[in-house]
PDB file of N, CA and C in Angstrom:
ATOM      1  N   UNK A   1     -43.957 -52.410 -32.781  1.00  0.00           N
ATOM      2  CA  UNK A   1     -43.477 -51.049 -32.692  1.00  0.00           C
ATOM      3  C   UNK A   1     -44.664 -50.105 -32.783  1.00  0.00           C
ATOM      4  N   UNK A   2     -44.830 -49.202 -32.213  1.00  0.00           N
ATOM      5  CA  UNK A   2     -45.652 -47.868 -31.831  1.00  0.00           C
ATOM      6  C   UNK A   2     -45.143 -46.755 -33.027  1.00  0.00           C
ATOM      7  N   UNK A   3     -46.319 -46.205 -33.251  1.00  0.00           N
ATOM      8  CA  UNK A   3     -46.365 -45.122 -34.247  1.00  0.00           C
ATOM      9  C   UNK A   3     -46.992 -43.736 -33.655  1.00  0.00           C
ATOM     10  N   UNK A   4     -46.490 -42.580 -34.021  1.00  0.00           N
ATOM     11  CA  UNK A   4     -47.171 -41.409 -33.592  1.00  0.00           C
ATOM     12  C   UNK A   4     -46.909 -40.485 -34.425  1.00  0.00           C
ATOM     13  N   UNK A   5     -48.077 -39.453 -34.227  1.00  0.00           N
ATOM     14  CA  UNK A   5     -48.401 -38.176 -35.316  1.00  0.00           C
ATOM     15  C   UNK A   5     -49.074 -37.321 -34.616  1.00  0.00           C
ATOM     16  N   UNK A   6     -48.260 -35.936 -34.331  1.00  0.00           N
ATOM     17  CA  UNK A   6     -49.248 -34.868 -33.933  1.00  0.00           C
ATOM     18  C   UNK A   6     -49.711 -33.840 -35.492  1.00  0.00           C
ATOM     19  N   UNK A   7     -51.208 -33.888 -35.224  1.00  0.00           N
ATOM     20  CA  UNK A   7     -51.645 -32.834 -36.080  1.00  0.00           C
ATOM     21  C   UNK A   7     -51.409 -31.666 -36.323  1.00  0.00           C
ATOM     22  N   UNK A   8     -50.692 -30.891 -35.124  1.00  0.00           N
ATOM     23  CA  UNK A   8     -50.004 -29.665 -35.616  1.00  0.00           C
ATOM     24  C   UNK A   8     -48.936 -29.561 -36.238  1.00  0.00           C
ATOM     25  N   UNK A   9     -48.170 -30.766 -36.677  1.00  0.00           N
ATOM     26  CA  UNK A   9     -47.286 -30.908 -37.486  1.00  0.00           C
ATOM     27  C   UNK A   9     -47.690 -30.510 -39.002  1.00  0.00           C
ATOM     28  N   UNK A  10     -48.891 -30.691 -39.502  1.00  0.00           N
ATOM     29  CA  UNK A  10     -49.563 -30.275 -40.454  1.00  0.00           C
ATOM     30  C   UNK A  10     -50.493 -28.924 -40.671  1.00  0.00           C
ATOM     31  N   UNK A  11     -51.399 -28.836 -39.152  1.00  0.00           N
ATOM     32  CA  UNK A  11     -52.501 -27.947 -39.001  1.00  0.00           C
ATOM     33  C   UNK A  11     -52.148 -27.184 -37.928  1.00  0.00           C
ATOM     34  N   UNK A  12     -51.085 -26.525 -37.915  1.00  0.00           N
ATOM     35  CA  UNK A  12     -50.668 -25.633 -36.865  1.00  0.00           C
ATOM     36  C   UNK A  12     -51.800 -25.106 -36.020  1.00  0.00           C
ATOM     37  N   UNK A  13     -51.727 -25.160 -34.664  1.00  0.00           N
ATOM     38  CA  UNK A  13     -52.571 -25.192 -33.756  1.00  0.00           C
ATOM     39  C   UNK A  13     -53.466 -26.163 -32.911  1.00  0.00           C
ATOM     40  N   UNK A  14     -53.222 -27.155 -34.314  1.00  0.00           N
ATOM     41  CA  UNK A  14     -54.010 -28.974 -34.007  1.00  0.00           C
ATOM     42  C   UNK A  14     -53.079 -29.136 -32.563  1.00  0.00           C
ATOM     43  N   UNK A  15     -53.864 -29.827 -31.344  1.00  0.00           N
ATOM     44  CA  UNK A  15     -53.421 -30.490 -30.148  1.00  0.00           C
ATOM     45  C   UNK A  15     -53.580 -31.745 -30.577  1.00  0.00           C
ATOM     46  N   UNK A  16     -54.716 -32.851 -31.368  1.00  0.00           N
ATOM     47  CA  UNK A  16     -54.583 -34.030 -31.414  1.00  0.00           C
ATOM     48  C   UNK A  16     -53.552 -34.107 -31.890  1.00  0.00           C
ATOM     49  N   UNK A  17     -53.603 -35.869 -31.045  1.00  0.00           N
ATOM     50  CA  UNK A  17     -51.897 -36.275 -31.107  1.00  0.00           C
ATOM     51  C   UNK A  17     -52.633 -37.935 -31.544  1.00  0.00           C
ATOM     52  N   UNK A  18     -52.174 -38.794 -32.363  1.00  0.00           N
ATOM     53  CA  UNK A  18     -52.696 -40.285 -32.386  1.00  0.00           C
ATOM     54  C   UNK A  18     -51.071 -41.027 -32.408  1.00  0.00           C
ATOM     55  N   UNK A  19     -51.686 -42.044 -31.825  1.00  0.00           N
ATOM     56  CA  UNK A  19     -50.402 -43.061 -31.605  1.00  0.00           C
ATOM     57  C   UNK A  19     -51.119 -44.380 -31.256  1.00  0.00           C
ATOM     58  N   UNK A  20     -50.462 -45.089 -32.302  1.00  0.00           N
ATOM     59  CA  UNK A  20     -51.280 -46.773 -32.573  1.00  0.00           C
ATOM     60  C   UNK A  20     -49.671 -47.891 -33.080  1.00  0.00           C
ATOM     61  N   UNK A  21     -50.207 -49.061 -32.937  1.00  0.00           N
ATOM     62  CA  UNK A  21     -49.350 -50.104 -33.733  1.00  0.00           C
ATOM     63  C   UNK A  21     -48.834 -50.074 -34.954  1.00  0.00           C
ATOM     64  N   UNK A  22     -49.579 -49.202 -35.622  1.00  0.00           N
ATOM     65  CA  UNK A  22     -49.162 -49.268 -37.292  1.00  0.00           C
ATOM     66  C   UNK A  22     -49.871 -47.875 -37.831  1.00  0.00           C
ATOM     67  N   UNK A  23     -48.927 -47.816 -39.220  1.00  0.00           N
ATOM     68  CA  UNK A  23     -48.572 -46.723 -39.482  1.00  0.00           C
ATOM     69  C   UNK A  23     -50.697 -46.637 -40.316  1.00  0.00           C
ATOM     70  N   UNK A  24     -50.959 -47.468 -40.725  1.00  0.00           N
ATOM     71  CA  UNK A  24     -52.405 -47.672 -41.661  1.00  0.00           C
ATOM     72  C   UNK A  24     -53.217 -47.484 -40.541  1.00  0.00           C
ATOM     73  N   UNK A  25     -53.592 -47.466 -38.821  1.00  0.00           N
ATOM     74  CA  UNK A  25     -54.101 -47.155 -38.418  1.00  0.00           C
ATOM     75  C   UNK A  25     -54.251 -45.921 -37.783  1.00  0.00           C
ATOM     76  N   UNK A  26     -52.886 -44.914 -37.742  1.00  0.00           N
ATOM     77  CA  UNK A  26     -53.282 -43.964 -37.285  1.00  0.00           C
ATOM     78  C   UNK A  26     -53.714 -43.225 -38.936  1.00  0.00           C
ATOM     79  N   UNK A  27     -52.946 -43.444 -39.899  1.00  0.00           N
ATOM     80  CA  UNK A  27     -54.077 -42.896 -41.259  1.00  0.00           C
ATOM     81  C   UNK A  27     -55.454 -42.797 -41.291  1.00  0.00           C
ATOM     82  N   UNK A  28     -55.920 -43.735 -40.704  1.00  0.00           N
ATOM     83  CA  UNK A  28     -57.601 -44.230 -40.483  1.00  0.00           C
ATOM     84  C   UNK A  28     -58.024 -43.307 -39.846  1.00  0.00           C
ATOM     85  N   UNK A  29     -57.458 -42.882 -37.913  1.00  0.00           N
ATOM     86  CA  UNK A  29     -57.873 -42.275 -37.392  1.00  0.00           C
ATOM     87  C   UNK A  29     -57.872 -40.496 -37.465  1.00  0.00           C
ATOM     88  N   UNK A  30     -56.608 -40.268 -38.215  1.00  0.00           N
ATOM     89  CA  UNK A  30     -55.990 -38.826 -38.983  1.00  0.00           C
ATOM     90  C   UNK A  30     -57.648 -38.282 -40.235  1.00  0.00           C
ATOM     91  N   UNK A  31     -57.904 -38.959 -41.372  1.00  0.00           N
ATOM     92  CA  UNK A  31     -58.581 -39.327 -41.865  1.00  0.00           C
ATOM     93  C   UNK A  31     -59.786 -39.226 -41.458  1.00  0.00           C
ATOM     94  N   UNK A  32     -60.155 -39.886 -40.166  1.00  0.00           N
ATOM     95  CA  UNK A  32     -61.424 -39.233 -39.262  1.00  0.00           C
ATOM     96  C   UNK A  32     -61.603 -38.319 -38.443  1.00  0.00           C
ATOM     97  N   UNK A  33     -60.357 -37.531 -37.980  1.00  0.00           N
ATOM     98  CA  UNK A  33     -60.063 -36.253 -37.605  1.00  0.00           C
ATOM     99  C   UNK A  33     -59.935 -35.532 -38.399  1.00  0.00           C
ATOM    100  N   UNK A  34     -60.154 -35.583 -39.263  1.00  0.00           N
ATOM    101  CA  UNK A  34     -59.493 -34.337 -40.589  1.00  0.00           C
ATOM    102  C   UNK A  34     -61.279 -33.887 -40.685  1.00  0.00           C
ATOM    103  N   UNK A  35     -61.663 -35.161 -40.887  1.00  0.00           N
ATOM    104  CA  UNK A  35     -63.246 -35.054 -41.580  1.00  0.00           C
ATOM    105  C   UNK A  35     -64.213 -34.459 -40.115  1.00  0.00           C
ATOM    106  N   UNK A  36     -64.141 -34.863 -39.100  1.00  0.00           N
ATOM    107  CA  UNK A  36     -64.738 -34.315 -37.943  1.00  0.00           C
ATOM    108  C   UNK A  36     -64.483 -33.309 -37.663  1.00  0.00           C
ATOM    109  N   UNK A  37     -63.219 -32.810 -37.347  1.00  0.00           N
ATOM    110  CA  UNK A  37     -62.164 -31.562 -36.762  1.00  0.00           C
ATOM    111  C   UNK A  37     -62.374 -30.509 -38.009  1.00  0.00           C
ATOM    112  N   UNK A  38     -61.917 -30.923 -39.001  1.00  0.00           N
ATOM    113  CA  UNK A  38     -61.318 -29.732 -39.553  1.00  0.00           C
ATOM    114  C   UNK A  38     -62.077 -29.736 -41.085  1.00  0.00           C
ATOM    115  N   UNK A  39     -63.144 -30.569 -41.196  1.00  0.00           N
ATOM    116  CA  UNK A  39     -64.182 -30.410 -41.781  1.00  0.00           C
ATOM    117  C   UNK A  39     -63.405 -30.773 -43.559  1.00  0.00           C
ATOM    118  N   UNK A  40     -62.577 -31.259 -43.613  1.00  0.00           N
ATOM    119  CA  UNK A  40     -62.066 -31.962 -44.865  1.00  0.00           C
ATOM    120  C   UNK A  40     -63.262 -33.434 -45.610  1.00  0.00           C
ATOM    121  N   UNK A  41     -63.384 -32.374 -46.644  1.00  0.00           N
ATOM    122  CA  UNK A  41     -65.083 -33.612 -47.040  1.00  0.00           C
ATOM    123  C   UNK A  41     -64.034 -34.451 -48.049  1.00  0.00           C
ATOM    124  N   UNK A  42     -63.353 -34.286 -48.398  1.00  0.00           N
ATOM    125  CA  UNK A  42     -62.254 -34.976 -49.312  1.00  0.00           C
ATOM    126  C   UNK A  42     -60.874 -35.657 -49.232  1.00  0.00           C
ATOM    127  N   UNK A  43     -60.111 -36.136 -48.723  1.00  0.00           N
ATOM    128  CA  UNK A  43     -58.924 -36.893 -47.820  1.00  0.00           C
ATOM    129  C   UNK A  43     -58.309 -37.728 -49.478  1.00  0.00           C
ATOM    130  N   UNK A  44     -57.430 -36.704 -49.667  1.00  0.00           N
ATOM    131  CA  UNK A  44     -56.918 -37.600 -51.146  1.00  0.00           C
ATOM    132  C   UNK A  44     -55.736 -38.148 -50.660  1.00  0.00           C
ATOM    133  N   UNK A  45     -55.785 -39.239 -52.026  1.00  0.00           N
ATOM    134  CA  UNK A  45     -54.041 -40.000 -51.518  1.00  0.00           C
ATOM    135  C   UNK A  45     -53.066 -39.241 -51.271  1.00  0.00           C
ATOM    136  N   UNK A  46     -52.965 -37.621 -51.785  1.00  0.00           N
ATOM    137  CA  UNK A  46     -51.861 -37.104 -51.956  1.00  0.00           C
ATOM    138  C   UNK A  46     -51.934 -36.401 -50.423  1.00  0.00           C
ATOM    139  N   UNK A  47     -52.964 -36.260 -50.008  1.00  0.00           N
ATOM    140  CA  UNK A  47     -52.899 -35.838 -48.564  1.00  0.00           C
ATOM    141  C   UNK A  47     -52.314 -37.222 -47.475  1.00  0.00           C
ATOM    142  N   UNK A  48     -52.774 -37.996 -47.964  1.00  0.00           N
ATOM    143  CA  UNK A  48     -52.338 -39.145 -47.078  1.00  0.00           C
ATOM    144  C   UNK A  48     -51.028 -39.496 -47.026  1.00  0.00           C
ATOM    145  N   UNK A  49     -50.849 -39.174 -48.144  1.00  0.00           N
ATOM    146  CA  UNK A  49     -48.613 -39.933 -48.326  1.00  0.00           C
ATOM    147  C   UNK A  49     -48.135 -38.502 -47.400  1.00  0.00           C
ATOM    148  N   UNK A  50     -48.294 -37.245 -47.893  1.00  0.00           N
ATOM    149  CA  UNK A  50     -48.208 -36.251 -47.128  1.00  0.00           C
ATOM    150  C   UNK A  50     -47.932 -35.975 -45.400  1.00  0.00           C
ATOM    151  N   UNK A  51     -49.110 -36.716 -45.120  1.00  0.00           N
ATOM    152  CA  UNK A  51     -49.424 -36.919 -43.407  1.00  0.00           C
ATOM    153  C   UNK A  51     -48.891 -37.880 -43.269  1.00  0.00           C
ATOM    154  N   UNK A  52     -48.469 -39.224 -43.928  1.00  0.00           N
ATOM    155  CA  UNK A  52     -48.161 -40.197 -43.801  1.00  0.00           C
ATOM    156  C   UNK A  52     -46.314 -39.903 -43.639  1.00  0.00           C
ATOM    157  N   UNK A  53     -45.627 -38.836 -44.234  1.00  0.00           N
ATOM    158  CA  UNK A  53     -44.416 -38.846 -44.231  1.00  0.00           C
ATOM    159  C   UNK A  53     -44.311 -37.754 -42.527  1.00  0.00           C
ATOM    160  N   UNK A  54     -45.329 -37.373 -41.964  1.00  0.00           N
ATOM    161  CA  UNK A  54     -45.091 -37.129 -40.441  1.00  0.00           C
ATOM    162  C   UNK A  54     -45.252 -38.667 -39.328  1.00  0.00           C
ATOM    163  N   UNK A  55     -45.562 -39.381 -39.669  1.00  0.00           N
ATOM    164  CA  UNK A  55     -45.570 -40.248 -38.495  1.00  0.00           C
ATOM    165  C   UNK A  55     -44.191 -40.945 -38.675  1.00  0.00           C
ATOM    166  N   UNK A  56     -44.168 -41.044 -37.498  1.00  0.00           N
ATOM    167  CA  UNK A  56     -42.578 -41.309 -36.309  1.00  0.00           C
ATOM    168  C   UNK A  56     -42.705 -42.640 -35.465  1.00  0.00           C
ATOM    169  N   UNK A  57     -41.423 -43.223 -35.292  1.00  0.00           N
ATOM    170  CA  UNK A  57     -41.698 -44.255 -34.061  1.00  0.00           C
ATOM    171  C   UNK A  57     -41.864 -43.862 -33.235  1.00  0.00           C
ATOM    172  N   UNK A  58     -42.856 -44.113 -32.324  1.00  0.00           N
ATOM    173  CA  UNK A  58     -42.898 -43.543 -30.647  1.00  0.00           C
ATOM    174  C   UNK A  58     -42.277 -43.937 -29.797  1.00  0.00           C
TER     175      UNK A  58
END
């Protein structure tokens, strides 16, 4: 099963969109968009369960 998460679900205005096999890999890639994109030097668990309760089956 396919997983997906758009970032403007969180960061209004975000266009990235990730969609992978599992829910721990688009975290990974969210996680490295947060830190590239939007300059987050810190990615706590509580952000992660957070973003983690937007991803959807695709």
């Amino acid at each position: 099963m396919k997983f997906k998460l758009s970032c403007g679900d969180a960061v209004p205005g975000c266009s990235a969109r990730f969609e992978d096999e599992s829910r721990d890999a688009i975290l990974e890639q969210v996680t490295r968009h947060a830190r590239e994109d939007h300059g987050v030097t810190d990615v706590t668990p509580e952000m992660l369960e957070a973003i983690g309760a937007n991803i959807v089956p695709a």
